[in-house]
Protein backbone atom coordinates (compact mmCIF):
# COMPACT_ATOMS: atom_id res chain seq x y z
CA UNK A 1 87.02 118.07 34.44
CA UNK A 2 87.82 121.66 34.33
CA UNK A 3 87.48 121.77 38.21
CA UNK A 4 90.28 119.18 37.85
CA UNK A 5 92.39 121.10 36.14
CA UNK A 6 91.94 124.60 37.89
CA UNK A 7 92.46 122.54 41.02
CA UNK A 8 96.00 120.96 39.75
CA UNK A 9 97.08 124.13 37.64
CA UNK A 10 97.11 125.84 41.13
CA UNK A 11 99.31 123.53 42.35
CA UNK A 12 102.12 124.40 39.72
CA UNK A 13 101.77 127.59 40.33
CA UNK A 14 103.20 126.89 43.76
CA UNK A 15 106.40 129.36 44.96
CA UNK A 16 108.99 128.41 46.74
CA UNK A 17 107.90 130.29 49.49
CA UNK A 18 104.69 128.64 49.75
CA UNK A 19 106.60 124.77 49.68
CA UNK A 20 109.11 126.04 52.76
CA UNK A 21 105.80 127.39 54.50
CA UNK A 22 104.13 124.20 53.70
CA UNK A 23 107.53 122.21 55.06
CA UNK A 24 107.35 124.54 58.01
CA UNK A 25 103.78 123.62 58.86
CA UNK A 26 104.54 120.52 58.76
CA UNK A 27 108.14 120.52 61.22
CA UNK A 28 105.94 122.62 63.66
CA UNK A 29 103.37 119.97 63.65
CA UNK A 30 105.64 117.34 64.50
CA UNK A 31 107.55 118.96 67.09
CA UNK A 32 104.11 119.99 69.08
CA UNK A 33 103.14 117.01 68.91
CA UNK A 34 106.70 115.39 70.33
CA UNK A 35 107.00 118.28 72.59
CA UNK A 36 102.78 117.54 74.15
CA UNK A 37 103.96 113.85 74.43
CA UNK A 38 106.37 114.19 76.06
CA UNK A 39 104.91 116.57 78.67
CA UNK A 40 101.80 114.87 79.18
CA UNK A 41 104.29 111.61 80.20
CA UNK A 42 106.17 113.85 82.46
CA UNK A 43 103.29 114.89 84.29
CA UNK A 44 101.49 111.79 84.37
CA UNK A 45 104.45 109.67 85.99
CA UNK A 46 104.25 112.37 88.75
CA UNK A 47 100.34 112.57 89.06
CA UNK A 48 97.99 109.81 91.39
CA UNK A 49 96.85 106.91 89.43
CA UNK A 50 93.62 108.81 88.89
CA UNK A 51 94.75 111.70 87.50
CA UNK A 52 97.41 109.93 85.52
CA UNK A 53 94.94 108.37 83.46
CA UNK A 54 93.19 111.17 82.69
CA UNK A 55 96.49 113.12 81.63
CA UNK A 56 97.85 110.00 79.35
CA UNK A 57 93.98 110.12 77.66
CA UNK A 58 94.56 113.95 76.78
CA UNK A 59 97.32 112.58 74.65
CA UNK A 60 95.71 111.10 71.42
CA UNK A 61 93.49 113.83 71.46
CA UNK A 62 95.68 116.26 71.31
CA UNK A 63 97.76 114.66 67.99
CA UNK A 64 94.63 114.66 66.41
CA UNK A 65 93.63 118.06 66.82
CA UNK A 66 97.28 119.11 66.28
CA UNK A 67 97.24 117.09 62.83
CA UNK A 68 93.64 118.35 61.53
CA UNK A 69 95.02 122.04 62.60
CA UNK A 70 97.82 121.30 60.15
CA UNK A 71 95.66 120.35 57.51
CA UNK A 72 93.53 123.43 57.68
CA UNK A 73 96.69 125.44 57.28
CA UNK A 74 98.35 123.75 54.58
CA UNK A 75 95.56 123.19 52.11
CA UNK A 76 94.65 126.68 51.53
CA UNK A 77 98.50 127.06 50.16
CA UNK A 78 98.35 123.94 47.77
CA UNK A 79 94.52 124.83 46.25
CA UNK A 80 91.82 128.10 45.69
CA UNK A 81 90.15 127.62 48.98
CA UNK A 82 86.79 126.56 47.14
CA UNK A 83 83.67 124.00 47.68
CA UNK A 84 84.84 122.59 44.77
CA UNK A 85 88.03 122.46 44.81
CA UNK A 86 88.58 120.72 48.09
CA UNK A 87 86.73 118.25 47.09
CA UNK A 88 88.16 117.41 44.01
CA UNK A 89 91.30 117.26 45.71
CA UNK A 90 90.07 115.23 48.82
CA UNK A 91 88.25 112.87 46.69
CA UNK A 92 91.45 112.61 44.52
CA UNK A 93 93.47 111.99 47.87
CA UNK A 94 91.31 109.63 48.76
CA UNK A 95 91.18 107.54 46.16
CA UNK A 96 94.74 107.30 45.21
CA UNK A 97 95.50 106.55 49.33
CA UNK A 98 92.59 103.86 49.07
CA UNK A 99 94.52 102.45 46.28
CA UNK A 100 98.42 102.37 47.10
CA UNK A 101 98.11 102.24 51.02
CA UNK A 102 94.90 99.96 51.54
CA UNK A 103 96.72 98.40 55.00
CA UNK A 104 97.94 102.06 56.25
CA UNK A 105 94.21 103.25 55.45
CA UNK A 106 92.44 100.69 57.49
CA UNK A 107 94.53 100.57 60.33
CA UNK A 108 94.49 104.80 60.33
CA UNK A 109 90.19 104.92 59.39
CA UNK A 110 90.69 102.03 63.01
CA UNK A 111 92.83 104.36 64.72
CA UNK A 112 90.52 107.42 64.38
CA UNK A 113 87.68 104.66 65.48
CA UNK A 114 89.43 104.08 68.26
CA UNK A 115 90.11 107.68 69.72
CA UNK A 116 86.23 108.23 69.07
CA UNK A 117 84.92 105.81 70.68
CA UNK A 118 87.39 105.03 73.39
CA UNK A 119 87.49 100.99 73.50
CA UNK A 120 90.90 101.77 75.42
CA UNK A 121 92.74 104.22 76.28
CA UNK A 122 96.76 104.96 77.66
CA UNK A 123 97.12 103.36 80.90
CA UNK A 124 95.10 100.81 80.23
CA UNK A 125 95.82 97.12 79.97
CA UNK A 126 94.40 94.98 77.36
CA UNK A 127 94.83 91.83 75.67
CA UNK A 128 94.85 91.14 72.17
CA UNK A 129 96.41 89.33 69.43
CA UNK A 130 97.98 87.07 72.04
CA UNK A 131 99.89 90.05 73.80
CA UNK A 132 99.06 91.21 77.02
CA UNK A 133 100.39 94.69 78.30
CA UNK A 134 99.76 98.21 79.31
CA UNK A 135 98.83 100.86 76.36
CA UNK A 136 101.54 103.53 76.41
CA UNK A 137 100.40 104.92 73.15
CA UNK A 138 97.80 105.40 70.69
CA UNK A 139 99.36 106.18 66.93
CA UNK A 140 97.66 106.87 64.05
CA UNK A 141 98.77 103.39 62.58
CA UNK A 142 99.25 101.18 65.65
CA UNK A 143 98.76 100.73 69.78
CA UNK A 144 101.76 100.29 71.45
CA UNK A 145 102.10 98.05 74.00
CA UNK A 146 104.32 97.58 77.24
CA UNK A 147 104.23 94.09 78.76
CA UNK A 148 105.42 92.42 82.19
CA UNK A 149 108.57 91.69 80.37
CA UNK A 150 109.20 95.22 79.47
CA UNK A 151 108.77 94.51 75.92
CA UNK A 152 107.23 96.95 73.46
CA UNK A 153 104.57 95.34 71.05
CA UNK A 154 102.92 97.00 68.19
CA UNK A 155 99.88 95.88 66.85
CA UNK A 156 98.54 98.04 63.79
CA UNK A 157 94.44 99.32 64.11
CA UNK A 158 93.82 97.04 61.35
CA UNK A 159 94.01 93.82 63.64
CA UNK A 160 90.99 95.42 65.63
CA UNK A 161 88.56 94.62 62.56
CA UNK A 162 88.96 91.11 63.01
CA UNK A 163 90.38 90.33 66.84
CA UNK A 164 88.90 90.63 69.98
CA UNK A 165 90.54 92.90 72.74
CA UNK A 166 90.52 92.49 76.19
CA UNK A 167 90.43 95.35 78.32
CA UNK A 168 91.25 94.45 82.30
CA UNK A 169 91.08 97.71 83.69
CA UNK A 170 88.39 99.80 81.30
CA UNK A 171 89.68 103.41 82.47
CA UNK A 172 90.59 102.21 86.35
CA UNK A 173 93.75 102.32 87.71
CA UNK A 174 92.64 98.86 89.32
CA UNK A 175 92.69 94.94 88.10
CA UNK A 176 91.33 91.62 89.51
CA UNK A 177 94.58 89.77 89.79
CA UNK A 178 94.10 85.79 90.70
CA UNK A 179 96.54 83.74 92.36
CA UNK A 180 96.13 79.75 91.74
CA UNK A 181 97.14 77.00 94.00
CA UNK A 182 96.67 72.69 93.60
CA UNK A 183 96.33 70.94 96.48
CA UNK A 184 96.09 67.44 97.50
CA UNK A 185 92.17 66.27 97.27
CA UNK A 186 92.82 64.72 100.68
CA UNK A 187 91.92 67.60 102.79
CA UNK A 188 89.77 70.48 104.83
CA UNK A 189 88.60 72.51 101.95
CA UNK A 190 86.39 74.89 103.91
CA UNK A 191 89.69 75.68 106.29
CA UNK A 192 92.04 75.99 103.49
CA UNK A 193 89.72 78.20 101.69
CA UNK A 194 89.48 80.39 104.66
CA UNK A 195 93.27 80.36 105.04
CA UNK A 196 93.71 81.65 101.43
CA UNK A 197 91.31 84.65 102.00
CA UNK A 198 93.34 86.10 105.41
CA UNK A 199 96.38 85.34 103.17
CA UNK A 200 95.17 87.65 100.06
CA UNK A 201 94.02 90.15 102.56
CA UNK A 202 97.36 90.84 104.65
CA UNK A 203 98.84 91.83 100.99
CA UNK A 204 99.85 95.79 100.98
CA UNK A 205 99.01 95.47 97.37
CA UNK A 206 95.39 94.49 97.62
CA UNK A 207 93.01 97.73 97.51
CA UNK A 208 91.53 98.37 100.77
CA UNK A 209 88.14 97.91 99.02
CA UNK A 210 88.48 95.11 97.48
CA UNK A 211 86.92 91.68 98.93
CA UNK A 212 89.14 88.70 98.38
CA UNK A 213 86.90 85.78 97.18
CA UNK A 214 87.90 82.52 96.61
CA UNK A 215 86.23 79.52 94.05
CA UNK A 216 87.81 75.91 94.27
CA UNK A 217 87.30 73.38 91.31
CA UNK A 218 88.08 69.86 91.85
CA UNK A 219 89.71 68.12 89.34
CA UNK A 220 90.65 65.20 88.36
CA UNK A 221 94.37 64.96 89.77
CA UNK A 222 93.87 67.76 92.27
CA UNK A 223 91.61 70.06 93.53
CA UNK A 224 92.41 74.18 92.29
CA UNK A 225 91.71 77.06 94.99
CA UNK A 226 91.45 80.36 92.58
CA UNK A 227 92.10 83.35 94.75
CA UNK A 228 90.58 86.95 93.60
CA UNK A 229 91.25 90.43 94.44
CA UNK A 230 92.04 93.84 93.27
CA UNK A 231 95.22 95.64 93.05
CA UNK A 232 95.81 99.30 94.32
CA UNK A 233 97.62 100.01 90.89
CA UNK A 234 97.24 98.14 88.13
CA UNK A 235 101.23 98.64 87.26
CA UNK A 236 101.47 96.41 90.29
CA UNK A 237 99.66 93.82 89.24
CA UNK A 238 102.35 91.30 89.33
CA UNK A 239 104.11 91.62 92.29
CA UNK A 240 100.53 91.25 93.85
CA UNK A 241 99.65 88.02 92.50
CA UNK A 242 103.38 86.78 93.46
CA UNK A 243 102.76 88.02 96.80
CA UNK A 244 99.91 86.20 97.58
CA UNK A 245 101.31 83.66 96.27
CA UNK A 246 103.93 83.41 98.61
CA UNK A 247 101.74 84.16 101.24
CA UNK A 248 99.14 81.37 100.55
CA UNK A 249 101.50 78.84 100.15
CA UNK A 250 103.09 79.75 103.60
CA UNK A 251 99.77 79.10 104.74
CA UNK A 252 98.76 76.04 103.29
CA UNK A 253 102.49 74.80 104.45
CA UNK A 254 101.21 75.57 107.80
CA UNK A 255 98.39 73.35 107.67
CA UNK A 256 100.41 70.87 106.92
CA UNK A 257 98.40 69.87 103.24
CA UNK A 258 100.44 69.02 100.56
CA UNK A 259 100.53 70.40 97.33
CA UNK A 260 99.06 68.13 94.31
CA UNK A 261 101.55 67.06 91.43
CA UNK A 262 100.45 67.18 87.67
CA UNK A 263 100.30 63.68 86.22
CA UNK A 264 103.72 62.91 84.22
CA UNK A 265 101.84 62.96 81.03
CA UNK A 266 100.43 66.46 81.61
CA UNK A 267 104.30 67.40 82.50
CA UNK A 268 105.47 66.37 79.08
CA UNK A 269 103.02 68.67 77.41
C-alpha cells in the first residue's frame, strides 16, 4: 500500500514541463511511425515482388519497436524509476485496461501474437471471416485488408481466437489460381483435358515454373475440368484466372464441345 501511494504521489508531483515532454514523446512517436509507413510503401511499390515483401514485413516491426521505445521514455517521467514501482503501476495498468477495454485488449494481446509468430504478413493474401484480400497492414487492433474489389476490410485480432485464416501465398509473391469450366458429358475427355493444359500454359501470367495440371469431376449434369497453375505475382491473380479462362474456352469452342447448362432448379438458387 505505501508503494501505491509513493507510486501515485509522484504522479502529482508532475510539472508542466514533464506533461509537454510526455505529449512530445508521444507526437514524435506517431509521426515516426506515419513517416516509416509511409516510406517502407514507397519503396516497396518500386522494389521486385521479392524484395517487396520483405520491405512491407519490416513494417509492423518497426511500430512495435517505435511504440515500446516510447514507453521506455515516458515512464521514467510519470514514476521513480523503481522495481517496485513499475510494477505497481503496470499491474495497476493492467488491470484497469483488462477491465474497461476487454475487446481492445484481446484483439491488441492477438495483434502482438501475430507479429511474433508471423501467421501472415503484408503482402500476403488470406482469407478469413468470409473476406478474401491482400494484407496491406498489420495494426495494433486490426488487419487490414484490400480485396479484388478494391475494398478495404478490417477485421480486429480478436476474430483470430475463434476463426480460421487462410493464407494463399504464406510469404510468396506466388498463388495457385484455378480456372473452372462445365462441359457437356458427351465428349473426348482425355483431348479436352490436354487442350486446357496448352491453354493455361500460353498465359504471360502463369510463372514459368509452374506446371499446369488439370483434375475433371463428373457430375451429375455435367462433367467440371479444374485447371491449376501459379501466377508470376500474386496481385495478378485475377486477370490470370480470367485469362485462361478466355483462353480455354476458345479452345474447347474449337473442338467443337459444348458447354453444359446448370439444371433450372440449380439456376433459381
Amino acid at each position: 500500500m505505501n508503494q501505491k501511494m509513493i507510486a501515485w504521489e509522484h504522479l502529482e508531483n508532475l510539472s508542466w514541463r514533464d506533461v509537454l515532454l510526455v505529449l512530445a514523446v508521444l507526437v514524435l512517436a506517431r509521426l515516426l511511425i506515419v513517416g516509416a509507413q509511409w516510406q517502407l510503401r514507397r519503396l516497396a511499390d518500386g522494389a521486385s515482388p521479392r524484395q517487396r515483401l520483405t520491405i512491407l514485413r519490416i513494417g509492423p516491426i518497426a511500430r512495435l519497436l517505435i511504440r515500446v521505445a516510447a514507453v521506455l521514455v515516458i515512464v521514467p517521467l510519470l514514476i521513480e524509476p523503481t522495481v517496485r514501482n513499475v510494477f505497481v503501476l503496470g499491474a495497476s495498468f493492467a488491470l484497469a485496461l483488462a477491465y474497461l477495454l476487454k475487446d481492445y485488449g484481446s484483439s491488441f494481446v492477438a495483434g502482438l501474437l501475430t507479429v511474433l509468430e508471423n501467421p501472415y504478413q503484408p503482402g500476403d493474401w488470406i482469407r478469413v471471416d468470409g473476406h478474401y484480400g491482400e494484407v496491406t497492414s498489420i495494426a495494433s487492433r486490426a488487419v487490414h485488408l484490400r480485396t479484388a474489389d478494391d475494398s478495404q476490410v478490417i477485421v480486429p485480432h480478436s476474430r483470430f481466437w475463434s476463426e480460421s485464416i487462410v493464407n494463399s501465398t504464406q510469404g510468396t509473391h506466388s498463388v495457385l489460381c484455378v480456372a473452372n469450366f462445365y462441359l457437356d458429358p458427351n465428349h473426348d475427355a482425355s483431348a479436352a483435358r490436354e487442350r486446357l493444359k496448352e491453354a493455361a500454359a500460353s498465359s504471360d501470367y502463369r510463372r514459368p515454373d509452374s506446371q499446369v495440371s488439370v483434375t475433371v469431376l463428373e457430375k451429375p449434369w455435367a462433367t467440371q475440368y479444374r485447371v491449376k497453375a501459379y501466377v508470376k505475382e500474386s496481385r495478378e491473380q485475377f486477370r490470370f484466372i480470367t485469362d485462361m479462362t478466355i483462353r480455354g474456352k476458345d479452345a474447347i469452342r474449337q473442338m467443337n464441345i459444348r458447354f453444359a447448362q446448370a439444371p433450372h432448379h440449380r439456376l433459381r438458387q
